[in-house]
N, C-alpha and C. Protein backbone atom coordinates (compact mmCIF):
# COMPACT_ATOMS: atom_id res chain seq x y z
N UNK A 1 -35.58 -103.68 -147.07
CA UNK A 1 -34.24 -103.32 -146.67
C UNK A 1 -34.08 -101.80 -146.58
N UNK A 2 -34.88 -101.01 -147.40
CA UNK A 2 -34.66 -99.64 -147.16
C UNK A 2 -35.12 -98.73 -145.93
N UNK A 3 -36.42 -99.48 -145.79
CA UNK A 3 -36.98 -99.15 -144.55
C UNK A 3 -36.06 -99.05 -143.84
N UNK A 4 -35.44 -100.43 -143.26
CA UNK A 4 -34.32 -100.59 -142.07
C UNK A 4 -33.08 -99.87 -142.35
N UNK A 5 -32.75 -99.40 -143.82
CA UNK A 5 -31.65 -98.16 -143.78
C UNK A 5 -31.78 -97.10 -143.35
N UNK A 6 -32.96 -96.47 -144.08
CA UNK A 6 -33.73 -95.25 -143.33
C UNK A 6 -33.76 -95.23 -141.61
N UNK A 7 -34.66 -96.43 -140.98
CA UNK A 7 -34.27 -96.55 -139.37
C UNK A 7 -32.63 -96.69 -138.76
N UNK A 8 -32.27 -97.25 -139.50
CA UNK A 8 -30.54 -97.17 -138.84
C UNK A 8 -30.12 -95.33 -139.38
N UNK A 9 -30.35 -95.14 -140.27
CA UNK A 9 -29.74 -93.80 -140.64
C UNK A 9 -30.05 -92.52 -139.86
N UNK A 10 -31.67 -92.98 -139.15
CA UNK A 10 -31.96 -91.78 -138.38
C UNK A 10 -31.82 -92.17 -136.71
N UNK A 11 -31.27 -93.07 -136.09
CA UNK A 11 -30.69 -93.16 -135.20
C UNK A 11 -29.35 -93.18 -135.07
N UNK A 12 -28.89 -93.52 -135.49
CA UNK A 12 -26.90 -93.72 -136.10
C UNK A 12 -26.49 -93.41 -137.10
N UNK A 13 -26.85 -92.24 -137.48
CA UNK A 13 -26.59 -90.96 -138.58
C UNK A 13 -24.72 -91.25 -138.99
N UNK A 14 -24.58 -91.82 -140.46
CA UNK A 14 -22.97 -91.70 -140.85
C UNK A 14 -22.08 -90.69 -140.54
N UNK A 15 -20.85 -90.61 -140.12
CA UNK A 15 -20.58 -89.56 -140.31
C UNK A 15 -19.05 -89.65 -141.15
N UNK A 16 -18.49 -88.85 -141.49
CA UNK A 16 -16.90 -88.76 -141.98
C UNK A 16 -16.44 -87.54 -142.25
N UNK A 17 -14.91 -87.73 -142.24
CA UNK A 17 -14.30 -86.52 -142.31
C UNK A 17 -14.00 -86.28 -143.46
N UNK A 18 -14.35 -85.43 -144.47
CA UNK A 18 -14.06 -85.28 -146.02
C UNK A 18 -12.41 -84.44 -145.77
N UNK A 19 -11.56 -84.64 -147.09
CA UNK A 19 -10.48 -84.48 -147.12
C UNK A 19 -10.83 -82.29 -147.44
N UNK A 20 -11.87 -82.21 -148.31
CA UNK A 20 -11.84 -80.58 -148.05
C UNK A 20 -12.70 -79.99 -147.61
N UNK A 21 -14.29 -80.79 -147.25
CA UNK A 21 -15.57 -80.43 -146.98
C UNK A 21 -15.43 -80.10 -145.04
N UNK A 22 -14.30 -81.02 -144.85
CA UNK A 22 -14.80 -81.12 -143.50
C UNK A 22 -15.59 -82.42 -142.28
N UNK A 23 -15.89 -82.21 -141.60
CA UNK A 23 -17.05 -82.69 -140.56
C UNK A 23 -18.34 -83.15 -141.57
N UNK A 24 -19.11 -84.08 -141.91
CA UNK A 24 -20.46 -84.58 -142.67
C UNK A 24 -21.13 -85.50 -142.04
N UNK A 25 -22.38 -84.99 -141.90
CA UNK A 25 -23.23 -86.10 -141.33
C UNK A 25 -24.53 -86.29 -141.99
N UNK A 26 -24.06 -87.72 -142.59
CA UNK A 26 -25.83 -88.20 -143.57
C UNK A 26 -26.61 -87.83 -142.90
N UNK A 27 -27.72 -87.02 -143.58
CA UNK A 27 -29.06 -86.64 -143.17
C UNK A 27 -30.15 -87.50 -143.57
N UNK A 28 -30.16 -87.55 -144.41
CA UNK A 28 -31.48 -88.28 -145.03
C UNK A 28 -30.90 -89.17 -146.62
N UNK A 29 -31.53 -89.92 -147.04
CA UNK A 29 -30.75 -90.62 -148.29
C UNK A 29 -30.67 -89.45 -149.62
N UNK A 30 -29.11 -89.67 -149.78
CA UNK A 30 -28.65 -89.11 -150.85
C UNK A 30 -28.12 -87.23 -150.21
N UNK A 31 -28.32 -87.23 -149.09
CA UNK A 31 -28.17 -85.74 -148.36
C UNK A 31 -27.30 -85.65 -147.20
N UNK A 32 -26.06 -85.37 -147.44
CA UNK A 32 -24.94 -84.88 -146.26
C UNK A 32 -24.79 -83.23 -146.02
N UNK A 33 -24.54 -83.20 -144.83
CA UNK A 33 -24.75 -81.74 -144.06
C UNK A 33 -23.31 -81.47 -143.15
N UNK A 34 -22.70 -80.13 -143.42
CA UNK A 34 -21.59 -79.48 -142.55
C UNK A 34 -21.04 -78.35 -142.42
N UNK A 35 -20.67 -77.85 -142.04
CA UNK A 35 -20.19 -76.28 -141.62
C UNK A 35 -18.90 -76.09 -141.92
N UNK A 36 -18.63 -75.30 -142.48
CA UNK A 36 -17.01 -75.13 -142.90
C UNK A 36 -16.19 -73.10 -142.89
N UNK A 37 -15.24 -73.66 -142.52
CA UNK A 37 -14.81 -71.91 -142.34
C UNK A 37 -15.14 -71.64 -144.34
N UNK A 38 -15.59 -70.36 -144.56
CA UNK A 38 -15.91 -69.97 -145.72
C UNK A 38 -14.91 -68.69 -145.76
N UNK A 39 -13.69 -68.64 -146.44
CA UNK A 39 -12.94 -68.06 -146.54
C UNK A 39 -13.22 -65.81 -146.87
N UNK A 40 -14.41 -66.67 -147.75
CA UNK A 40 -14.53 -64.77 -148.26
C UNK A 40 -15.57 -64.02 -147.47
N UNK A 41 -16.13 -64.47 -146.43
CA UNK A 41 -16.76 -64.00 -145.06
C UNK A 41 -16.19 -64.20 -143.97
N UNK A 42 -15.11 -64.92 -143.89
CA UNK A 42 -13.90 -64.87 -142.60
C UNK A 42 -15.13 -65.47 -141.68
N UNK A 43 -16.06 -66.85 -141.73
CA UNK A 43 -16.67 -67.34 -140.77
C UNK A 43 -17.32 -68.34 -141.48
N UNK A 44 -17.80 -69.29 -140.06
CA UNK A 44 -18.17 -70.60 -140.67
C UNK A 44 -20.06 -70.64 -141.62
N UNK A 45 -19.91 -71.48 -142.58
CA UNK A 45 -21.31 -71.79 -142.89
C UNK A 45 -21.68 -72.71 -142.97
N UNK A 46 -23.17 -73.23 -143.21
CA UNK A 46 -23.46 -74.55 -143.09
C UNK A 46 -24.06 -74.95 -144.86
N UNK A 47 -24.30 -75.77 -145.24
CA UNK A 47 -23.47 -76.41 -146.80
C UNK A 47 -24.29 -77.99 -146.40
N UNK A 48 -24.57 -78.25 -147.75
CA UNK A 48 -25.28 -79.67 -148.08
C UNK A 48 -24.99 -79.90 -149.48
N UNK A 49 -24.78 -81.51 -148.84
CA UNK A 49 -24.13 -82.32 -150.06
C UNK A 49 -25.21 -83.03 -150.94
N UNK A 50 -25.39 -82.89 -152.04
CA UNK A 50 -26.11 -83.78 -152.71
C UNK A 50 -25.12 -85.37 -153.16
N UNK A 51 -25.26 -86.26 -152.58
CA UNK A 51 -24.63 -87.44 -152.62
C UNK A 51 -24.89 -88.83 -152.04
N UNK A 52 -24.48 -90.06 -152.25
CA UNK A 52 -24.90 -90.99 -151.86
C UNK A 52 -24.50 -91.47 -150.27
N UNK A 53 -24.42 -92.51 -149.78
CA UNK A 53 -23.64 -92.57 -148.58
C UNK A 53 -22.19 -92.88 -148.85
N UNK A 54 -21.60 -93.19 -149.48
CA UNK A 54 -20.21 -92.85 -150.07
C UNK A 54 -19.62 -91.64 -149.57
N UNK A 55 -20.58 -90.64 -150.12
CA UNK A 55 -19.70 -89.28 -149.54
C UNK A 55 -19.67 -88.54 -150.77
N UNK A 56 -19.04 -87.36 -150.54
CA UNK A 56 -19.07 -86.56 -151.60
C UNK A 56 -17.47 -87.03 -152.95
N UNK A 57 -18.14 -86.74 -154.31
CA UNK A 57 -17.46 -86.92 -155.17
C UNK A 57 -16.39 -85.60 -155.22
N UNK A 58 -15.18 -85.93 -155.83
CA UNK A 58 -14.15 -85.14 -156.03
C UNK A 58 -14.36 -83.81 -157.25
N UNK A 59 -15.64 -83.93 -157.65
CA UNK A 59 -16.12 -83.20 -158.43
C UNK A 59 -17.12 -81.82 -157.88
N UNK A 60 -17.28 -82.91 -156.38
CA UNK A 60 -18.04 -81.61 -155.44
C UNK A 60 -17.27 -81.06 -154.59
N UNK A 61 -16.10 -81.26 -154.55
CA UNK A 61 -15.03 -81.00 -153.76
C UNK A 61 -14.51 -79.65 -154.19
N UNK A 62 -14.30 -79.85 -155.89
CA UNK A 62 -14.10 -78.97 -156.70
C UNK A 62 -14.95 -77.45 -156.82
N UNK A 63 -16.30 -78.50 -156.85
CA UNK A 63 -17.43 -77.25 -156.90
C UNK A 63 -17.46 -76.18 -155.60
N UNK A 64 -17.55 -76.97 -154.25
CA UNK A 64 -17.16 -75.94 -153.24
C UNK A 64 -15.56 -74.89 -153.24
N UNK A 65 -14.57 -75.40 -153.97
CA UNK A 65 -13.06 -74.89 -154.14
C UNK A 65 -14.27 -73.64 -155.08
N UNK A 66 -14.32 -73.86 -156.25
CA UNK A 66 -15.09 -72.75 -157.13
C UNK A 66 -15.97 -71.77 -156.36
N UNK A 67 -16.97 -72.06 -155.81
CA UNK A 67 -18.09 -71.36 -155.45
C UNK A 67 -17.14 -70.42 -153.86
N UNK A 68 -16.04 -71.24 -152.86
CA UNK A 68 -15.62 -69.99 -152.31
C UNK A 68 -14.64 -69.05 -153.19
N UNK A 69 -13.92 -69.47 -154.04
CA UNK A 69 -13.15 -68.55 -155.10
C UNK A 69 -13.75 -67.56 -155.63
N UNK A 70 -14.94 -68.26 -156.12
CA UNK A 70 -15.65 -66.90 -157.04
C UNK A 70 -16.86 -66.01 -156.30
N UNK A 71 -17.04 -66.37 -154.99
CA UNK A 71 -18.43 -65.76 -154.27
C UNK A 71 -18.27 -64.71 -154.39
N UNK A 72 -17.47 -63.70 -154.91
CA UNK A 72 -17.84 -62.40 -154.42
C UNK A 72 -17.57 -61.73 -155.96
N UNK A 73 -17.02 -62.72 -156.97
CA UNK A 73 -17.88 -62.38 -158.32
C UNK A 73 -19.70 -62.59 -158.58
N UNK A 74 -19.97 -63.55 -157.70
CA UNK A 74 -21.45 -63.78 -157.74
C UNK A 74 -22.69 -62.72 -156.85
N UNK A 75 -21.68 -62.00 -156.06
CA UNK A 75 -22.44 -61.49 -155.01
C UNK A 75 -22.83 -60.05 -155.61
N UNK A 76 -23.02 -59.49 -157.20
CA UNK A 76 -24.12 -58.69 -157.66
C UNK A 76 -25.19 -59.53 -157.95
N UNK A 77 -24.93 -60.72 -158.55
CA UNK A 77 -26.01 -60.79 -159.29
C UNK A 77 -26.93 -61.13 -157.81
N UNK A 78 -26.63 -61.93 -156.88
CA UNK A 78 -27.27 -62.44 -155.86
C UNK A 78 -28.00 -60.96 -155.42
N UNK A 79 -27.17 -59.93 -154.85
CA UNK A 79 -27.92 -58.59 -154.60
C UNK A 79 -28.73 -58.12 -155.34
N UNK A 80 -28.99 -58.26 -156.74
CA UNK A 80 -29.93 -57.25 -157.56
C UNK A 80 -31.24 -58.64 -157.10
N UNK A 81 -31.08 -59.72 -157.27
CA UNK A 81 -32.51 -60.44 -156.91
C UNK A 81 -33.03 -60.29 -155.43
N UNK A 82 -31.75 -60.26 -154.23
CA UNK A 82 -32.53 -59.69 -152.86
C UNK A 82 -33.07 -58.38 -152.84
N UNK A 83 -32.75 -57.46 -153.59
CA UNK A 83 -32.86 -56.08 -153.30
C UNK A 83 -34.53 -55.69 -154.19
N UNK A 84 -34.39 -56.91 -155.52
CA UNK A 84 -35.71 -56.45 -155.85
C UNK A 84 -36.75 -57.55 -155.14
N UNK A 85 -36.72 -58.27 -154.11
CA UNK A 85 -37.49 -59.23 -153.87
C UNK A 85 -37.48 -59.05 -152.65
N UNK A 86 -36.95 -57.83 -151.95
CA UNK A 86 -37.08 -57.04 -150.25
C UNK A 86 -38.43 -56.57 -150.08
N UNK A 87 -38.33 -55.40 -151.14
CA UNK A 87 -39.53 -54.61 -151.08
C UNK A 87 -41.20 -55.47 -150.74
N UNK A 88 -41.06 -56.93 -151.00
CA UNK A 88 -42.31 -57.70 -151.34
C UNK A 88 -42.63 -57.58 -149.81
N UNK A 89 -41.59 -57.91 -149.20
CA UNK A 89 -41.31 -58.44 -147.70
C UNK A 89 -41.58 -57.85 -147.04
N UNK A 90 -40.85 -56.58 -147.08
CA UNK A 90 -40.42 -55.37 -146.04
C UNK A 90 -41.30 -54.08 -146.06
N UNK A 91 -42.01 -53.94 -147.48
CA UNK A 91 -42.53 -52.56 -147.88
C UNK A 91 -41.82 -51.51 -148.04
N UNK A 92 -41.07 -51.45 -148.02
CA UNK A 92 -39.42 -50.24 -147.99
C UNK A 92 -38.35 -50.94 -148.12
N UNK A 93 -37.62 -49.95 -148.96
CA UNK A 93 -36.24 -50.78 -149.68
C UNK A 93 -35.46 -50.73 -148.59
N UNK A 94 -34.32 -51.52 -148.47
CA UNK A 94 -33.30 -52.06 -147.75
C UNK A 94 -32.54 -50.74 -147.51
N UNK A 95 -32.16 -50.86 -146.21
CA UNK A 95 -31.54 -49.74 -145.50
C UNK A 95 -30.37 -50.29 -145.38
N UNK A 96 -29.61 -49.02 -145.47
CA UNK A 96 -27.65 -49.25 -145.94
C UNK A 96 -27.58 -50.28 -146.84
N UNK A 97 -26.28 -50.78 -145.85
CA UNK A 97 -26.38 -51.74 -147.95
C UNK A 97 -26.73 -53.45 -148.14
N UNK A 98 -26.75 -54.08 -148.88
CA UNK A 98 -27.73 -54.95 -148.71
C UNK A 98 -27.00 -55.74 -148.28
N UNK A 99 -25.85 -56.00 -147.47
CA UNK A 99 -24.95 -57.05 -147.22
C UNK A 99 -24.90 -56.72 -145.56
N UNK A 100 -25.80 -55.57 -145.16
CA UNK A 100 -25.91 -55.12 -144.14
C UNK A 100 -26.85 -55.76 -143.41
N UNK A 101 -28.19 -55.56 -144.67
CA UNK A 101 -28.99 -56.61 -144.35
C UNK A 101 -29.53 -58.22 -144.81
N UNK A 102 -28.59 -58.65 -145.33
CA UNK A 102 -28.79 -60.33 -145.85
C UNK A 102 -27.24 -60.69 -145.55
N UNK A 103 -27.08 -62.32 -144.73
CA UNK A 103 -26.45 -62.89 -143.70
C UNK A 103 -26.71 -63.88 -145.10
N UNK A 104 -25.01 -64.65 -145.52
CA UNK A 104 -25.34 -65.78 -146.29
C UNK A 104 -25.24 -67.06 -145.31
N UNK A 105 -26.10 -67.56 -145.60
CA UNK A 105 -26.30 -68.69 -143.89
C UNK A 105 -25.87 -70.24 -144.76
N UNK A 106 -26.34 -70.44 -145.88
CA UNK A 106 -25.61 -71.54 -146.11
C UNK A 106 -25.87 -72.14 -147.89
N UNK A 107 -25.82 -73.15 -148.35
CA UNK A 107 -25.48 -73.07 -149.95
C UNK A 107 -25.25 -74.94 -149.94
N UNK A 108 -25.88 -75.36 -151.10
CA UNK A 108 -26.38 -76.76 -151.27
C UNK A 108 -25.26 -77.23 -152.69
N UNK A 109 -24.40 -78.39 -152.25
CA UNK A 109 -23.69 -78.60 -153.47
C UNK A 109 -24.78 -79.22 -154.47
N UNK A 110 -24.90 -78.85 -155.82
CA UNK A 110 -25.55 -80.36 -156.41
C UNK A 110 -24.74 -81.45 -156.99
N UNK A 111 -25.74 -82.60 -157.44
CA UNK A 111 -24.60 -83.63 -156.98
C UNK A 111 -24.19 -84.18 -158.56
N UNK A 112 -24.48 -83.10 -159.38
CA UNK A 112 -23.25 -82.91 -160.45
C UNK A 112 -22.91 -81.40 -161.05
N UNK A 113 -21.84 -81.31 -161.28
CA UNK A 113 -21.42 -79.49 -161.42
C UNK A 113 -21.59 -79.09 -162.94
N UNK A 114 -22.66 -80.04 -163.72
CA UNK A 114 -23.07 -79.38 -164.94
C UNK A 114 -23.32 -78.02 -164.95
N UNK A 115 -23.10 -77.37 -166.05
CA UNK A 115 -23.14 -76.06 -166.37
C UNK A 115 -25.23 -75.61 -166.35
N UNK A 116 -25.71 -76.96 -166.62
CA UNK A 116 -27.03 -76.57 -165.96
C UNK A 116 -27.58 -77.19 -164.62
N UNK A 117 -26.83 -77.34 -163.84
CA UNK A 117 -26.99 -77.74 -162.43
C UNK A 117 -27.92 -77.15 -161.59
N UNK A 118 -29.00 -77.17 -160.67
CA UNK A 118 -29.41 -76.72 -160.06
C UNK A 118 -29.15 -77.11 -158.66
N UNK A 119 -29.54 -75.64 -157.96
CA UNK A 119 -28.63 -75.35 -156.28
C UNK A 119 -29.52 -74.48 -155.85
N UNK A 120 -28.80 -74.36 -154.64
CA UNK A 120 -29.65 -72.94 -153.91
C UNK A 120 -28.59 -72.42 -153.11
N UNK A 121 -28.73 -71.19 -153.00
CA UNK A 121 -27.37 -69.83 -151.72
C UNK A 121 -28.85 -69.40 -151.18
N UNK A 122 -28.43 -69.68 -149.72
CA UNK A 122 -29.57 -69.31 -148.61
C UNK A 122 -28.99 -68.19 -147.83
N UNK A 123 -29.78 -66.62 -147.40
CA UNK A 123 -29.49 -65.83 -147.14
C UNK A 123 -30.38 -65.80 -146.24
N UNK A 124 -30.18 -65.18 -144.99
CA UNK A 124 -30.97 -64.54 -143.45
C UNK A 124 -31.29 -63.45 -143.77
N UNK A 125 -32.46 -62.62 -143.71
CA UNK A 125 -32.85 -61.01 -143.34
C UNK A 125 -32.04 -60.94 -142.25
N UNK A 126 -31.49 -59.66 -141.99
CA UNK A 126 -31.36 -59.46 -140.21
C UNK A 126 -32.19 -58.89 -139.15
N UNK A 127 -33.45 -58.05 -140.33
CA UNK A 127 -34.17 -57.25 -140.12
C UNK A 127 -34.98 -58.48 -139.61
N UNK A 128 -35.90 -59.10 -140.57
CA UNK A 128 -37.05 -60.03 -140.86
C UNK A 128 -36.49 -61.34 -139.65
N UNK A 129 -35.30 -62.20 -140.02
CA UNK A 129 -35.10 -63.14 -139.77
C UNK A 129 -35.57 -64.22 -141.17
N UNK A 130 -36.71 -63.35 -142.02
CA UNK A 130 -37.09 -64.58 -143.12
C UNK A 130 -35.92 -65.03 -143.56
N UNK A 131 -35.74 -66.38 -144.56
CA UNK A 131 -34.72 -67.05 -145.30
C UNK A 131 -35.12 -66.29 -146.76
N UNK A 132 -34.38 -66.18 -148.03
CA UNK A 132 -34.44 -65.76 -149.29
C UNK A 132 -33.44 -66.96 -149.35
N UNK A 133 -33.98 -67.55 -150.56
CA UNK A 133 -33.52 -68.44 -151.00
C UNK A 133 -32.78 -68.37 -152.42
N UNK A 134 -31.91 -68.35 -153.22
CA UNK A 134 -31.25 -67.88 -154.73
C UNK A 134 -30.82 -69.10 -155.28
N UNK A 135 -31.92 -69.28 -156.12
CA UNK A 135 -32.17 -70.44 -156.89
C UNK A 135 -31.02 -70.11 -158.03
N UNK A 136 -30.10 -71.22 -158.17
CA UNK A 136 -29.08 -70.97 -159.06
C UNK A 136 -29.36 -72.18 -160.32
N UNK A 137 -28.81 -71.54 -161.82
CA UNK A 137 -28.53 -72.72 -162.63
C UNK A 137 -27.07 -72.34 -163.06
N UNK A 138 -25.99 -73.84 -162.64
CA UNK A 138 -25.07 -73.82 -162.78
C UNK A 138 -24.25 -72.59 -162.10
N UNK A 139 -23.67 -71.40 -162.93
CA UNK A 139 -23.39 -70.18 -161.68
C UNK A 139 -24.04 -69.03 -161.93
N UNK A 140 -25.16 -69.24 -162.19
CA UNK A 140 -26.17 -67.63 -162.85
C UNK A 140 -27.54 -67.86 -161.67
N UNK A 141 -27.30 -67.02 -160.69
CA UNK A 141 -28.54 -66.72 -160.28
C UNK A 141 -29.87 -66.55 -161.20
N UNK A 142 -30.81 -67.05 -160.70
CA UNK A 142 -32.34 -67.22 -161.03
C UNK A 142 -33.87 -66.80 -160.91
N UNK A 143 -34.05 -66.85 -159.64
CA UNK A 143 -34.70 -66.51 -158.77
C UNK A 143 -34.71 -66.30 -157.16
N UNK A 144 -35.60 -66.02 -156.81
CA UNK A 144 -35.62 -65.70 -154.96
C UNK A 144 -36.75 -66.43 -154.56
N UNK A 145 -36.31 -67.30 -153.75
CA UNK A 145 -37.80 -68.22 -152.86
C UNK A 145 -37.73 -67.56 -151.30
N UNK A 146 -38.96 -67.00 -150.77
CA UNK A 146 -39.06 -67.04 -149.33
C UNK A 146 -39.09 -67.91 -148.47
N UNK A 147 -38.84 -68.28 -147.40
CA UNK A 147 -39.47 -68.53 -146.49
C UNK A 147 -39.83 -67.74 -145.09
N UNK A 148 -40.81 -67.62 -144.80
CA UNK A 148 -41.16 -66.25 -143.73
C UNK A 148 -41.87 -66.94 -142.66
C-alpha cells in the first residue's frame, strides 16, 4: 500500500491552503513545501514542513509566527557562522556587509518545536551562487553545511 501512496503522491501531489503557512504541496512522505511573504525581508521565501499528510500542526504554525518575529534577533549569530565559513569558499573575506552577500532563500519547520529541535536556515552566496546551510538546535545556530 505504500508503494501505491508514494506513486499517487508523485503524480497527484496533495495540496492545501494552510490557515497561516499559505499555498503547500506534499513533496515526499512526511514533507510539505511553500513560499510565503516573509515579513522582515519585505519578500517571499520558500519553507518546508516537517509533517504528515494531514498538514501542518498548530504548533508549526506557531513556530513559523516565532522564527519571522525573531529573525533579525537571530541574524548575528547566523552572520558570525557565514562570515567565518566564507573564507573556506571564497579565499577572501566577504566584501561589504554580509547581508550584501548571503540571500536567505529558505528555512525547514521541524516537526516538533522542542527547545532541542533540529532545522536548517538556507542562505544563497550572491557572489558564489553556493547554498550555506545553518544547522540550528531549537533557536541557537550550530553549524554551516555547503553545498557548492
Amino acid at each position: 500500500m505504500r508503494i501505491l501512496d508514494s506513486i499517487r503522491d508523485a503524480l497527484w501531489p496533495l495540496r492545501l491552503s494552510d490557515p497561516v503557512l499559505g499555498e503547500l504541496r506534499f513533496q515526499t512522505v512526511g514533507l510539505w513545501e511553500g513560499r510565503r511573504y516573509f515579513a522582515p525581508l519585505g519578500r517571499e521565501i520558500e519553507f518546508s514542513v516537517d509533517a504528515g499528510r494531514s498538514g501542518p500542526t498548530e504548533q508549526q504554525r506557531q513556530f513559523y509566527r516565532e522564527f519571522e518575529a525573531g529573525y533579525r534577533d537571530l541574524e548575528p549569530g547566523f552572520a558570525k557562522l557565514l562570515v567565518d565559513e566564507w573564507p573556506l569558499w571564497s579565499r577572501k573575506p566577504v566584501q561589504g556587509g554580509v547581508w550584501d552577500e548571503f540571500q536567505l532563500e529558505s528555512f525547514g519547520i521541524p516537526a516538533s518545536a522542542e527547545a532541542s529541535a533540529q532545522w536548517e536556515v538556507g542562505f544563497q552566496s550572491q557572489t558564489t551562487g553556493f547554498c550555506f546551510g545553518v544547522s540550528m538546535r531549537g533557536w541557537e545556530p550550530q553549524f554551516v553545511s555547503v553545498d557548492g
